[in-house]
PDB file of N, CA and C in Angstrom:
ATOM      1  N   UNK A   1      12.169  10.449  -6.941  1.00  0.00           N
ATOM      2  CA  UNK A   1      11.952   9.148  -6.344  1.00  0.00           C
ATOM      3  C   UNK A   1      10.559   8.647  -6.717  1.00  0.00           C
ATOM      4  N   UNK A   2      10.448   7.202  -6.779  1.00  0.00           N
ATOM      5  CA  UNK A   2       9.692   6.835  -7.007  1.00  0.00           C
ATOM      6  C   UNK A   2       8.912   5.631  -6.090  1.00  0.00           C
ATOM      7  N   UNK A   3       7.585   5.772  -5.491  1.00  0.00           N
ATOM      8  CA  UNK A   3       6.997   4.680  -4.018  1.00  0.00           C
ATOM      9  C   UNK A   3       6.052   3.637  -4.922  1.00  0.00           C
ATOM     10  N   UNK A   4       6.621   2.395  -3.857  1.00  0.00           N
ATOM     11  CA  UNK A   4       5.271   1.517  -3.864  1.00  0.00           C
ATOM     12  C   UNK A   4       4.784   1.834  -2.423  1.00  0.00           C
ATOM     13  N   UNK A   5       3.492   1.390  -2.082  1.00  0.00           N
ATOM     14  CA  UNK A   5       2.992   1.971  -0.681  1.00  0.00           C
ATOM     15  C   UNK A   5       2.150   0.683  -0.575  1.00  0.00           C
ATOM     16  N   UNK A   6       1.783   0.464   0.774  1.00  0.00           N
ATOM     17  CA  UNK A   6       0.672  -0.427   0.705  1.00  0.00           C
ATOM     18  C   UNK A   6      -0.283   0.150   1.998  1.00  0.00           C
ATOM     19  N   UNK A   7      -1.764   0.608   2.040  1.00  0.00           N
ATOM     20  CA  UNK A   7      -2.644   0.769   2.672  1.00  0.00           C
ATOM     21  C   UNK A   7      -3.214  -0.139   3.490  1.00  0.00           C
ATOM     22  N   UNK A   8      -3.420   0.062   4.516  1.00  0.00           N
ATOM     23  CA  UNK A   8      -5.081  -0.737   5.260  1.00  0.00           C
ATOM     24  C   UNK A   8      -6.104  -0.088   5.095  1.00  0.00           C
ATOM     25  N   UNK A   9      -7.004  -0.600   4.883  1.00  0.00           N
ATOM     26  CA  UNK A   9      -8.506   0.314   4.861  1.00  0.00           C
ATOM     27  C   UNK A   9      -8.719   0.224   6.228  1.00  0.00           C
ATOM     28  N   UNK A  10      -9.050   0.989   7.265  1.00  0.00           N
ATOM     29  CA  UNK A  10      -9.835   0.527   8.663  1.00  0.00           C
ATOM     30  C   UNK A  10     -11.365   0.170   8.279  1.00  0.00           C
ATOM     31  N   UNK A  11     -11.843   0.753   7.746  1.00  0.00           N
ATOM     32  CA  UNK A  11     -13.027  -0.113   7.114  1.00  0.00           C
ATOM     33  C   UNK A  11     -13.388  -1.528   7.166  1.00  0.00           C
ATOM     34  N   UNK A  12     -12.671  -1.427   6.390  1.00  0.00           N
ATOM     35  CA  UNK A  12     -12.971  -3.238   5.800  1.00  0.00           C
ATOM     36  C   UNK A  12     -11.284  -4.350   5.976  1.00  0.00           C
ATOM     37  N   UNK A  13     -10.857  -3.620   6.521  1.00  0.00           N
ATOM     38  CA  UNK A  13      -9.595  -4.426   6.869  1.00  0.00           C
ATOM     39  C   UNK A  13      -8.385  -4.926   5.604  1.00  0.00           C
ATOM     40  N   UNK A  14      -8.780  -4.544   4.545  1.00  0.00           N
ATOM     41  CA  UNK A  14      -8.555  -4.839   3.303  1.00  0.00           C
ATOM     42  C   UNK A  14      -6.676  -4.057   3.278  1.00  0.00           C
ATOM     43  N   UNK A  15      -6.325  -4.641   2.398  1.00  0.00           N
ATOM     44  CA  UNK A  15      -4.814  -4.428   2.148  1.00  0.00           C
ATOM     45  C   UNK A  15      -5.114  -3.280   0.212  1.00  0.00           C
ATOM     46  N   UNK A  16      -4.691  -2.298   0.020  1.00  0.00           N
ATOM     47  CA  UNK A  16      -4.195  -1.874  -1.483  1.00  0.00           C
ATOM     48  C   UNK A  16      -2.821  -1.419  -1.597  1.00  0.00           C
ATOM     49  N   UNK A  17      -2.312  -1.910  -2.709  1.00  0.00           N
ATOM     50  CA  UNK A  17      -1.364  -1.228  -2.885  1.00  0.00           C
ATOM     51  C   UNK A  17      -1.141  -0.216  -4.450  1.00  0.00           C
ATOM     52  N   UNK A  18      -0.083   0.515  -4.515  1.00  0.00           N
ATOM     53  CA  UNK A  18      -0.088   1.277  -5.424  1.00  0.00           C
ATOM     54  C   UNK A  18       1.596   1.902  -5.501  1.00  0.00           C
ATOM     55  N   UNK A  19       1.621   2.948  -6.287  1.00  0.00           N
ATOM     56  CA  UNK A  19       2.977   3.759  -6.793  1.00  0.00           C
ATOM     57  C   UNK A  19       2.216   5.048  -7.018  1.00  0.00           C
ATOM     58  N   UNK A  20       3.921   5.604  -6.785  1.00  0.00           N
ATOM     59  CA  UNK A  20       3.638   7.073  -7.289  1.00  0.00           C
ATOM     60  C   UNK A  20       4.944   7.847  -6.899  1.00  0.00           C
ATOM     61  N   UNK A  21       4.717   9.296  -7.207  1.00  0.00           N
ATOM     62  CA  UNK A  21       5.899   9.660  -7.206  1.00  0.00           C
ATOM     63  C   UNK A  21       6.031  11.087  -5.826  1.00  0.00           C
ATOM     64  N   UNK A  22       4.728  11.218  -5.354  1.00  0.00           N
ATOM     65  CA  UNK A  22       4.907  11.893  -4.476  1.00  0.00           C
ATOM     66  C   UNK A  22       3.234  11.477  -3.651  1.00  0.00           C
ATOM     67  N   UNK A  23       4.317  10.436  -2.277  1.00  0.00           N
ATOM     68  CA  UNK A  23       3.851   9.537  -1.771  1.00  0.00           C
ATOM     69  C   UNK A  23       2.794  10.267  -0.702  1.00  0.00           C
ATOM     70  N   UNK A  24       3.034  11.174  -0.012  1.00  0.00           N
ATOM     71  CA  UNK A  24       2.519  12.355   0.577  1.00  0.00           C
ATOM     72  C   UNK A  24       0.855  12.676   0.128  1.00  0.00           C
ATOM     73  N   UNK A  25       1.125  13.331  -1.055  1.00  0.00           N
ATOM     74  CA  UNK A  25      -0.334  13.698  -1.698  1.00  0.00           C
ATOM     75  C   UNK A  25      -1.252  12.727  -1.916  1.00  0.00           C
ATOM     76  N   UNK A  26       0.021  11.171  -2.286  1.00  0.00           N
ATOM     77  CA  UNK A  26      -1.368  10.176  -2.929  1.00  0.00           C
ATOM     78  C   UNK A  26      -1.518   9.478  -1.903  1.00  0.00           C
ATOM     79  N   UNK A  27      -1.215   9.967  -0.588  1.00  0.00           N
ATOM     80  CA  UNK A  27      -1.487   9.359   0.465  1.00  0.00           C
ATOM     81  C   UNK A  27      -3.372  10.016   1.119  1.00  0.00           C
ATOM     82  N   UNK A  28      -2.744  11.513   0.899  1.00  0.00           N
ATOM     83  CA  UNK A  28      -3.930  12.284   0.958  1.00  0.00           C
ATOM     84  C   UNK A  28      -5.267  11.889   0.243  1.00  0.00           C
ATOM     85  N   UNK A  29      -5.073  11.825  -1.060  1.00  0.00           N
ATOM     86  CA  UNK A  29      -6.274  11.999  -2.149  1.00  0.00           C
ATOM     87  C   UNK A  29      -7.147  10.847  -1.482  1.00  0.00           C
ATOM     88  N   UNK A  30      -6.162   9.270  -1.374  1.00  0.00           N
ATOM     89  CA  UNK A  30      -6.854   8.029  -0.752  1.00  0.00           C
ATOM     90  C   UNK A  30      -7.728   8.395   0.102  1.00  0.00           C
ATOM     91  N   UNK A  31      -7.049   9.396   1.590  1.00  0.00           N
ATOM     92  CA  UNK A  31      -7.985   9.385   2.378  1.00  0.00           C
ATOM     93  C   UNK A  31      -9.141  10.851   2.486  1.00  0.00           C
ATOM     94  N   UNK A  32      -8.930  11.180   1.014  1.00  0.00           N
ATOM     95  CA  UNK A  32     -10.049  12.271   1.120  1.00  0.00           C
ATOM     96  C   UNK A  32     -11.056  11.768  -0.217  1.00  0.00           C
ATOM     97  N   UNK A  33     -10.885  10.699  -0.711  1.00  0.00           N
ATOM     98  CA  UNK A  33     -11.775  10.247  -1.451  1.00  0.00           C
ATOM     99  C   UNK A  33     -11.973  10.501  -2.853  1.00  0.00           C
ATOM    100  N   UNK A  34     -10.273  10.425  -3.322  1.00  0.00           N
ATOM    101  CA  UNK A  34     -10.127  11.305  -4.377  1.00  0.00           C
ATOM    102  C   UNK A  34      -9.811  10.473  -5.461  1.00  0.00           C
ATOM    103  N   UNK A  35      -9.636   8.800  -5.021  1.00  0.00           N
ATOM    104  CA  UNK A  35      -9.153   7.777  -5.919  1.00  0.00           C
ATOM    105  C   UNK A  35     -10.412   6.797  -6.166  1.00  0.00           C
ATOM    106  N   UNK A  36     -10.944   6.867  -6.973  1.00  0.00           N
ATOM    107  CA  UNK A  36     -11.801   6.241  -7.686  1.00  0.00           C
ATOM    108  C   UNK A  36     -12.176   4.476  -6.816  1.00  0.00           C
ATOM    109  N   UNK A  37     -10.677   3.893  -6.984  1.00  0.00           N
ATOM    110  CA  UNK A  37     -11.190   2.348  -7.039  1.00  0.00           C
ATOM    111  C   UNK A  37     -10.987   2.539  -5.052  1.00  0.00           C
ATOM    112  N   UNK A  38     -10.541   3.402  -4.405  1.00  0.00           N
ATOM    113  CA  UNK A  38     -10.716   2.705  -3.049  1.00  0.00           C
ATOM    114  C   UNK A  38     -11.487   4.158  -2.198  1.00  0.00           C
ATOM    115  N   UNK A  39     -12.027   4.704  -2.525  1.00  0.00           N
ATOM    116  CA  UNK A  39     -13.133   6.063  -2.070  1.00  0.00           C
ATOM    117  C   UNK A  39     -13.732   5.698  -1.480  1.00  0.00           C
ATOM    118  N   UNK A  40     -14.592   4.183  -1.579  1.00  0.00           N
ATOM    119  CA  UNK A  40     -15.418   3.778  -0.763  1.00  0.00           C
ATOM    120  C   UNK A  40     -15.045   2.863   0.497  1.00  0.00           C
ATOM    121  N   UNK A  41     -13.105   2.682   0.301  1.00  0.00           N
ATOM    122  CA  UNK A  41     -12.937   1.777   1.660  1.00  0.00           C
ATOM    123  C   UNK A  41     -11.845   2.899   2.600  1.00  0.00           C
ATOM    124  N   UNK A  42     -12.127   4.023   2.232  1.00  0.00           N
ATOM    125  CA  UNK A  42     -12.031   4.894   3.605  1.00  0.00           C
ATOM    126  C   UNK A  42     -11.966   4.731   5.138  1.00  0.00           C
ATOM    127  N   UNK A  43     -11.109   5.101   5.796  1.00  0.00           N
ATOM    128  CA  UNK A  43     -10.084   6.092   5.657  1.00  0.00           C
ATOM    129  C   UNK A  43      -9.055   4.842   5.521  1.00  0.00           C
ATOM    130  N   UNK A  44      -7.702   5.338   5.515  1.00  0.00           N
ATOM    131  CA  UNK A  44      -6.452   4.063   5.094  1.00  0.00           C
ATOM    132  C   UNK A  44      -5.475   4.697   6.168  1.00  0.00           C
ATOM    133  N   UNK A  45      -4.762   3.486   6.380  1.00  0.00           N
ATOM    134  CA  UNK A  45      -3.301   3.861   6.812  1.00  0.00           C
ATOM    135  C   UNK A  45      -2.466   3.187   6.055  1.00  0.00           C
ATOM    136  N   UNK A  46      -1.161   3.959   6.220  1.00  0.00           N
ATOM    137  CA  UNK A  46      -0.067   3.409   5.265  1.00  0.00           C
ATOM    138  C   UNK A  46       0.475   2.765   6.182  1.00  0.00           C
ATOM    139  N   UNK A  47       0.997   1.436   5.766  1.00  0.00           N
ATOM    140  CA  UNK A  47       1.419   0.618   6.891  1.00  0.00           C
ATOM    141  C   UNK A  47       2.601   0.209   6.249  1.00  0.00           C
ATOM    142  N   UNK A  48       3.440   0.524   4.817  1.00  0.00           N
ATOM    143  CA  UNK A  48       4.712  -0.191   4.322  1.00  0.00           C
ATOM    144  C   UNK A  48       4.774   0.707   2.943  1.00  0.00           C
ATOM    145  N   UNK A  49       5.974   0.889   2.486  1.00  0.00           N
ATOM    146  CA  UNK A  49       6.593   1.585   1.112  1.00  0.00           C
ATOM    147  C   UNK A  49       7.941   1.463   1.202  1.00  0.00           C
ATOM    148  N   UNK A  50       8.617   1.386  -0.202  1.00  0.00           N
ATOM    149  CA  UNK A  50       9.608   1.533  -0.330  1.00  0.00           C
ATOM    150  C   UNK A  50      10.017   2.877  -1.622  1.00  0.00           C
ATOM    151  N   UNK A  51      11.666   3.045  -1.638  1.00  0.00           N
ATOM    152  CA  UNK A  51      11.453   4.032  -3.009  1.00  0.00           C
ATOM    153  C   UNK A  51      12.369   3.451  -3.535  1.00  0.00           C
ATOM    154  N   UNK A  52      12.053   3.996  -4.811  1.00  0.00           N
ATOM    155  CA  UNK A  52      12.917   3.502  -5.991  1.00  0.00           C
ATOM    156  C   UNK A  52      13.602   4.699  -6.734  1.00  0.00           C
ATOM    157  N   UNK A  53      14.862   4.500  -7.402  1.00  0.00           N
ATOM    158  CA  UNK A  53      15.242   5.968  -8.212  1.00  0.00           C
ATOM    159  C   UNK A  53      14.328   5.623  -9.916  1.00  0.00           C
ATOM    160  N   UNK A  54      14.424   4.222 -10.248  1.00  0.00           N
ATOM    161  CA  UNK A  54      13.475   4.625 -11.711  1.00  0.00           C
ATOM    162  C   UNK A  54      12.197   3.875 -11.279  1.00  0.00           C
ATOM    163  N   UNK A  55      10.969   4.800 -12.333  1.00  0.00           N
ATOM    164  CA  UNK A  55      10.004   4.195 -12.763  1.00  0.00           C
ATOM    165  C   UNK A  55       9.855   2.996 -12.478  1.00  0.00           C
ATOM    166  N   UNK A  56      10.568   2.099 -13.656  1.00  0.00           N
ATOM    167  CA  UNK A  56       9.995   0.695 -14.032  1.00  0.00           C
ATOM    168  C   UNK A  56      10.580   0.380 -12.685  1.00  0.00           C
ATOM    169  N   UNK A  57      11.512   0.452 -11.826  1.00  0.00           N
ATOM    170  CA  UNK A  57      11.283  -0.780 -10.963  1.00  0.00           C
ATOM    171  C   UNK A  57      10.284  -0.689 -10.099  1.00  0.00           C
ATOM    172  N   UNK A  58       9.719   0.613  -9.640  1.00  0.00           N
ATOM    173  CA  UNK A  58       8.613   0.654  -9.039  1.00  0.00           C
ATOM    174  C   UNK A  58       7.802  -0.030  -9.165  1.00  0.00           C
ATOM    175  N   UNK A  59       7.208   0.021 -10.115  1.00  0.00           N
ATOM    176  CA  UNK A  59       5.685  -0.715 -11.095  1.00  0.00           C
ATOM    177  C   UNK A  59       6.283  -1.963 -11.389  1.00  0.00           C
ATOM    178  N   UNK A  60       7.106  -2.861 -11.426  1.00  0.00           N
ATOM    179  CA  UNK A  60       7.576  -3.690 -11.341  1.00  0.00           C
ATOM    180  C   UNK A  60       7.241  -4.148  -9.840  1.00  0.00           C
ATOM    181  N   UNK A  61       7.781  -3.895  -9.107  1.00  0.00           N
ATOM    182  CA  UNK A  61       8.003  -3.968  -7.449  1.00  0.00           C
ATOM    183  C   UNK A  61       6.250  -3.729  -7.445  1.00  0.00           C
ATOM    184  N   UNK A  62       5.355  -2.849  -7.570  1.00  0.00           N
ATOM    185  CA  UNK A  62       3.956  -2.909  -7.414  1.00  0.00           C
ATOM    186  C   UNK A  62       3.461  -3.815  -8.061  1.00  0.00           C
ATOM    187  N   UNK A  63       3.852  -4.441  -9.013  1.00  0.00           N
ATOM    188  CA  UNK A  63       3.039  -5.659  -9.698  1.00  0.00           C
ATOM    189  C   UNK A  63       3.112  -6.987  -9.133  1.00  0.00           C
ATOM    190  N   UNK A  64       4.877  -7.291  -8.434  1.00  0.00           N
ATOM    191  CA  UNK A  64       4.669  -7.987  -7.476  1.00  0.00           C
ATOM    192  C   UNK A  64       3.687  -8.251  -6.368  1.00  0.00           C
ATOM    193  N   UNK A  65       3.825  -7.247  -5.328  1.00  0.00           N
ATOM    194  CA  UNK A  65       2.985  -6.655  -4.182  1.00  0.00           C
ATOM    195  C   UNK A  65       1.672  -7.596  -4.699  1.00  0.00           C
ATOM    196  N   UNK A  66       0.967  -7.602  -5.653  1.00  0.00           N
ATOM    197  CA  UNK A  66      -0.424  -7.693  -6.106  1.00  0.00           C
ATOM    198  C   UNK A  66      -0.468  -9.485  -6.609  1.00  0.00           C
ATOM    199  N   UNK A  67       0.505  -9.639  -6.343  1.00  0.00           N
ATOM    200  CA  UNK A  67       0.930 -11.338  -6.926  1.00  0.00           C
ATOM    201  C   UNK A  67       0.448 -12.144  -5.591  1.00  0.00           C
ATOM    202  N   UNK A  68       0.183 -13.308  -5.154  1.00  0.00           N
ATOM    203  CA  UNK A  68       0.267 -13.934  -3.886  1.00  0.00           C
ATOM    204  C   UNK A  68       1.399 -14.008  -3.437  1.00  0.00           C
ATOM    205  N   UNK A  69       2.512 -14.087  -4.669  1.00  0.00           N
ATOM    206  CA  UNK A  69       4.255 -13.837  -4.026  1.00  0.00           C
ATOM    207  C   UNK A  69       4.262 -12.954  -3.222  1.00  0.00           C
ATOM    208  N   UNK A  70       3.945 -11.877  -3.743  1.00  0.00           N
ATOM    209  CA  UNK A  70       3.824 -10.323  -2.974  1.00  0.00           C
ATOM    210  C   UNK A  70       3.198 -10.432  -1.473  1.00  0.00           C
ATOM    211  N   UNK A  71       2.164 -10.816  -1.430  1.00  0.00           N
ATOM    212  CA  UNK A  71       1.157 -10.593  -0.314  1.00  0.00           C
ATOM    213  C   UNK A  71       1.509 -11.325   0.711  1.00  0.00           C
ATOM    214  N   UNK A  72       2.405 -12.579   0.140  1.00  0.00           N
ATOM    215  CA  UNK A  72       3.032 -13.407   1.031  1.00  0.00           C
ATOM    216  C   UNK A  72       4.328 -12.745   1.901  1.00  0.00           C
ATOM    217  N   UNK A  73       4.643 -12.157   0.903  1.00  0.00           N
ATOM    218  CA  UNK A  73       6.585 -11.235   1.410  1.00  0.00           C
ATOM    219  C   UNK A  73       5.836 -10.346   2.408  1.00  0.00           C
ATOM    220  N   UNK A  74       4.812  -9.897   2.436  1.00  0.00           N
ATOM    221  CA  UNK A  74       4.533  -8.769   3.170  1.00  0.00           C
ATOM    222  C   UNK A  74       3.892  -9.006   4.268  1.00  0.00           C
ATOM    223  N   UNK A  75       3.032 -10.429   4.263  1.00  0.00           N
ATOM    224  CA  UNK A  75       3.259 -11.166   5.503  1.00  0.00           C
ATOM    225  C   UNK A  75       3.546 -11.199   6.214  1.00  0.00           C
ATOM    226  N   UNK A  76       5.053 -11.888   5.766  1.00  0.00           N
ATOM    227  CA  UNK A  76       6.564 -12.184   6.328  1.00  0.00           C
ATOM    228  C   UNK A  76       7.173 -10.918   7.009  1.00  0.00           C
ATOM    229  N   UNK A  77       7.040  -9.556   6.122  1.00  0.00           N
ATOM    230  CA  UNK A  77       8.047  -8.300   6.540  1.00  0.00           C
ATOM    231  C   UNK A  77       7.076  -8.098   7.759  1.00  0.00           C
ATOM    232  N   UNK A  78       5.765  -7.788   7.581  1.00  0.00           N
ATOM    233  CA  UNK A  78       5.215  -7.262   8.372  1.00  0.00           C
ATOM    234  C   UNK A  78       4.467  -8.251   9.462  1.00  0.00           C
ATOM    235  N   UNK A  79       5.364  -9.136   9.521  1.00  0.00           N
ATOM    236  CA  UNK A  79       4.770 -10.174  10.656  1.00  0.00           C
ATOM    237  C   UNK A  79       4.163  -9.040  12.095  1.00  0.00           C
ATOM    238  N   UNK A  80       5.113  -8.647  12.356  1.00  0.00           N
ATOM    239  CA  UNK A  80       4.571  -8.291  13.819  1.00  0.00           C
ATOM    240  C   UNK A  80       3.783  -7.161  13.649  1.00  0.00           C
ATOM    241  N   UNK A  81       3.201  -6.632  12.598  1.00  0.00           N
ATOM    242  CA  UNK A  81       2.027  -5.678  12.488  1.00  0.00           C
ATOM    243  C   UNK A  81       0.760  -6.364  12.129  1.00  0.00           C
ATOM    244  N   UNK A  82       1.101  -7.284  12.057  1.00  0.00           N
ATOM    245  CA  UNK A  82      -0.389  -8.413  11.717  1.00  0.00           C
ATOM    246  C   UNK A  82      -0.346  -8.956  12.924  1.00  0.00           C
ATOM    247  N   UNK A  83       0.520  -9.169  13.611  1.00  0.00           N
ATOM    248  CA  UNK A  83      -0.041 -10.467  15.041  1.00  0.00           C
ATOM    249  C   UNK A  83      -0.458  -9.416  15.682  1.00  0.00           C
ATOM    250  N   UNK A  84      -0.407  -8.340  15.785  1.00  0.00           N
ATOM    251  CA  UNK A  84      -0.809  -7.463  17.295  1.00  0.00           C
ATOM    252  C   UNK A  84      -1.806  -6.840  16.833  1.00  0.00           C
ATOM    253  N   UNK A  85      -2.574  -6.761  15.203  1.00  0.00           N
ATOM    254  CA  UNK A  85      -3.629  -6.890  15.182  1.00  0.00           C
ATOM    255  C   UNK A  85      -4.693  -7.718  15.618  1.00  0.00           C
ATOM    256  N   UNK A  86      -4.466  -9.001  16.134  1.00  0.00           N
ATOM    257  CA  UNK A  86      -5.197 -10.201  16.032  1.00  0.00           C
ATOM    258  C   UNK A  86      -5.158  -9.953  18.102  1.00  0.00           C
ATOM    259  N   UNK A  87      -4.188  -8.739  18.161  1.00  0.00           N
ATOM    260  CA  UNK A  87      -3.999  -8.996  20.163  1.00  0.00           C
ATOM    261  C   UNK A  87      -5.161  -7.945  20.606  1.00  0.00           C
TER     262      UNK A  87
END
């Protein structure tokens, strides 16, 4: 199987997303400071993923995510995990 995931930083409030194939570990590395581009917005929660059986639709599906299309859908899915942030 193959994940897109999307993080919160508690940090900085910030949204990342990413892929991979064993969602578990690269969940870990994020919050032990093991990924280069987000080490410094420590610690994360995973707040959304889906799986895929191939590759490309993953990274496909993650390239979305990173589009304003994307950020918008996730909005939308995750409406009620954003308003009860704001409660």
């Amino acid at each position: 199987m193959f994940y897109i995931y999307v993080l919160r930083s508690v940090k900085d409030k910030k949204l990342y997303s990413g892929y991979t194939s064993d969602l578990r570990s690269r969940f870990r590395y994020h919050n032990q400071g093991k990924v280069e581009v987000t080490k410094h917005r420590r610690p994360f929660k995973l707040i959304y993923y889906e799986a895929y059986l191939h590759q490309q639709d993953a990274t496909a599906r993650e390239k979305f995510l990173k589009t304003q299309w994307g950020r918008n859908f996730l909005k939308r899915v995750l409406k009620n995990y954003f308003k009860n942030l704001d409660d």
